[in-house]
C-alpha atoms as a PDB file:
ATOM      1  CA  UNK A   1      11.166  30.366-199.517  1.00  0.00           C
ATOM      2  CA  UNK A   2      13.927  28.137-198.111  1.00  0.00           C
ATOM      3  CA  UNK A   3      11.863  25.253-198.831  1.00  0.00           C
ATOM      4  CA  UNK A   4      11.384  26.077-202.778  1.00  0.00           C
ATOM      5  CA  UNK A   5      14.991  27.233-203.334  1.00  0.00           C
ATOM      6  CA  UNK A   6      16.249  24.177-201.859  1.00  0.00           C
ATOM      7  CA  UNK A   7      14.090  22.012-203.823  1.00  0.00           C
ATOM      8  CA  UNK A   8      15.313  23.596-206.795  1.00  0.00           C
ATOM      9  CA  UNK A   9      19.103  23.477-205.768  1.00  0.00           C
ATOM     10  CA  UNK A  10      18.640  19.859-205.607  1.00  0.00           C
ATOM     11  CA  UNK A  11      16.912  19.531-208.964  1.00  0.00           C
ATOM     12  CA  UNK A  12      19.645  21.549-210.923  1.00  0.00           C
ATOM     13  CA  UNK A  13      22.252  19.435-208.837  1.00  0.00           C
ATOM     14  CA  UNK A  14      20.815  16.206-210.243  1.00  0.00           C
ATOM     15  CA  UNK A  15      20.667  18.104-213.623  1.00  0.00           C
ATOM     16  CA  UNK A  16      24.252  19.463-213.296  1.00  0.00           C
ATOM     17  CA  UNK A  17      25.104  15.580-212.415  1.00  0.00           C
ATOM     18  CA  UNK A  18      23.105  13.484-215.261  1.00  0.00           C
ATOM     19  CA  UNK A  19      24.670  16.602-218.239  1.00  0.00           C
ATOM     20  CA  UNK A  20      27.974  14.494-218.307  1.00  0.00           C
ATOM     21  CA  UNK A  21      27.260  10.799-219.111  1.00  0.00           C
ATOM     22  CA  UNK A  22      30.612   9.687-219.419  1.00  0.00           C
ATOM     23  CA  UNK A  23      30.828   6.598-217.289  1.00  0.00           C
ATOM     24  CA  UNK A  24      33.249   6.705-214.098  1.00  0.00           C
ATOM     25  CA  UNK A  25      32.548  10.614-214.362  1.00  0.00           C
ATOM     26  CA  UNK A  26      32.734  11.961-210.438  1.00  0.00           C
ATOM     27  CA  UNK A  27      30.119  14.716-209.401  1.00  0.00           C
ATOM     28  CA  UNK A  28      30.999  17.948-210.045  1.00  0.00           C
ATOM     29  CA  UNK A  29      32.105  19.844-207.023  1.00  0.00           C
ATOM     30  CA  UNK A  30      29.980  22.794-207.355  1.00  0.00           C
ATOM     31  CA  UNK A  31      26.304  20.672-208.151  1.00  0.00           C
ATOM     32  CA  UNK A  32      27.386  18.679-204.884  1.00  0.00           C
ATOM     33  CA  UNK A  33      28.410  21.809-202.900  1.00  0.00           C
ATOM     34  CA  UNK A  34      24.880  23.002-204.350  1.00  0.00           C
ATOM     35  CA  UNK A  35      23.217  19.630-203.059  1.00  0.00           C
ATOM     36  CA  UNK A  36      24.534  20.230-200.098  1.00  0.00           C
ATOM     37  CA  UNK A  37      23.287  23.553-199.593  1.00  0.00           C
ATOM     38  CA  UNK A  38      20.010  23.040-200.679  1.00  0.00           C
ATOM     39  CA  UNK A  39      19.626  19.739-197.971  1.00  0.00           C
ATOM     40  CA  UNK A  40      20.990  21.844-195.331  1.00  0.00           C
ATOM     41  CA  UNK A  41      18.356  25.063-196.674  1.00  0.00           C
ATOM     42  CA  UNK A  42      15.407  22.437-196.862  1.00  0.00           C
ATOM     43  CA  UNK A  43      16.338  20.981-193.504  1.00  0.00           C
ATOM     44  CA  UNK A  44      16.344  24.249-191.427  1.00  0.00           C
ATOM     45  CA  UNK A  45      13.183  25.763-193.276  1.00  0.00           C
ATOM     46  CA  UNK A  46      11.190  22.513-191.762  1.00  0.00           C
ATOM     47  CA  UNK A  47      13.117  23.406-188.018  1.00  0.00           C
ATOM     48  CA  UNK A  48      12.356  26.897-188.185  1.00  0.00           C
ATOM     49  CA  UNK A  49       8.173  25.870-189.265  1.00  0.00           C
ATOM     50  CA  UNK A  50       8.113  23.453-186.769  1.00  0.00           C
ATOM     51  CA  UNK A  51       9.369  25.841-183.786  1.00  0.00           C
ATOM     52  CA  UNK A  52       7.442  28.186-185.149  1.00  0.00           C
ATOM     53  CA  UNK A  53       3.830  25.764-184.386  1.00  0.00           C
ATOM     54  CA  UNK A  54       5.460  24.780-181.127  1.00  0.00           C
ATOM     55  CA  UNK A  55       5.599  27.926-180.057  1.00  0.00           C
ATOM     56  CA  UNK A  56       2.188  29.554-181.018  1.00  0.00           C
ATOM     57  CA  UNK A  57       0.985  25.742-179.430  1.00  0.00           C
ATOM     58  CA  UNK A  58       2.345  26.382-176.171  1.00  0.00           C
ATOM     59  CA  UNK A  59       0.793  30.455-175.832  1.00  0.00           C
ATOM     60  CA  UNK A  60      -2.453  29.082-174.974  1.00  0.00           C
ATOM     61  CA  UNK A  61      -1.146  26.769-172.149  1.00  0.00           C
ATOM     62  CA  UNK A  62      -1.624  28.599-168.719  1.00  0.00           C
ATOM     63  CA  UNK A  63       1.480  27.728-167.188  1.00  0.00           C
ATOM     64  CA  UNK A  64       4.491  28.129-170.225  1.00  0.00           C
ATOM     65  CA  UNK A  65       2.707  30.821-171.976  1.00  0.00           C
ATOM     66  CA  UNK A  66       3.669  33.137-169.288  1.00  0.00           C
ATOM     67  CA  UNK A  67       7.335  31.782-168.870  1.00  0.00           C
ATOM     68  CA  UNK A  68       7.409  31.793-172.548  1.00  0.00           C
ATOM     69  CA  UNK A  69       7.001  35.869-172.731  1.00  0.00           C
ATOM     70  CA  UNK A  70       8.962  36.807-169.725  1.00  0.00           C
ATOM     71  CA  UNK A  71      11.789  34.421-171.344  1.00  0.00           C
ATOM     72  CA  UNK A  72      11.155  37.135-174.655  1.00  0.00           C
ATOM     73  CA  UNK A  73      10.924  39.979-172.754  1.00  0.00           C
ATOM     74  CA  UNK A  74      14.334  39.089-170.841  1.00  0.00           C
ATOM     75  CA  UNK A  75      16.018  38.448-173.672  1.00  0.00           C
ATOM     76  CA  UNK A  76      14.775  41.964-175.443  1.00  0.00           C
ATOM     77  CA  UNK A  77      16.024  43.859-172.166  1.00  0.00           C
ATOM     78  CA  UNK A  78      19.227  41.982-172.490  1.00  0.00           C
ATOM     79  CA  UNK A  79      19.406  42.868-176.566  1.00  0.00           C
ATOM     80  CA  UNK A  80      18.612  46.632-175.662  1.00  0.00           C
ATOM     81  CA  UNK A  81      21.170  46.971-172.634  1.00  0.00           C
ATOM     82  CA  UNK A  82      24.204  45.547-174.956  1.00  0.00           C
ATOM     83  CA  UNK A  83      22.755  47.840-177.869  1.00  0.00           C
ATOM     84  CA  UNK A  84      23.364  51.314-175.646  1.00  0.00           C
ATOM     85  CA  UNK A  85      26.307  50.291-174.467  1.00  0.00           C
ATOM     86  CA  UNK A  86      29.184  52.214-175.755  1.00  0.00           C
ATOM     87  CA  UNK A  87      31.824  50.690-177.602  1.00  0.00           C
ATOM     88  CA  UNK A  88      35.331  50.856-176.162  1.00  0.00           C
END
């Protein structure tokens, strides 16, 4: 989904650009903020897929599949503790 928005925010941005011809004409600050954000948007969508095929690579391996859970299961007891503690 991050992948198709930001490929979109980038095509209006270009649009948003090319609708005032006037020469000398700077980019409007709202299609480059939207550049921007749709770079950034594409950018962490390909992070997050690649993770994502490192990590279901390395289950399989005999040696960091194992560390691999126990790291997730550490980090779930740790998430639960700090969820039942009571606020002061």
């Amino acid at each position: 989904m991050g992948l198709i928005c930001g490929v979109i925010g980038i095509v209006l941005a270009i649009m948003a650009k090319n609708a005032d011809i006037r020469p000398g004409k700077k980019y409007p600050g709202k299609a480059l903020a939207g550049f921007i954000f749709s770079i950034i948007a594409i950018a962490l969508t390909i992070f997050f897929f690649y993770s994502l095929i490192n990590y279901y690579d390395l289950l399989p391996d005999p040696v960091k599949g194992p560390q691999i859970n126990q790291l997730i299961y550490q980090m779930q007891q740790q998430l639960q503790m700090q969820l039942q503690m009571p606020a002061n």
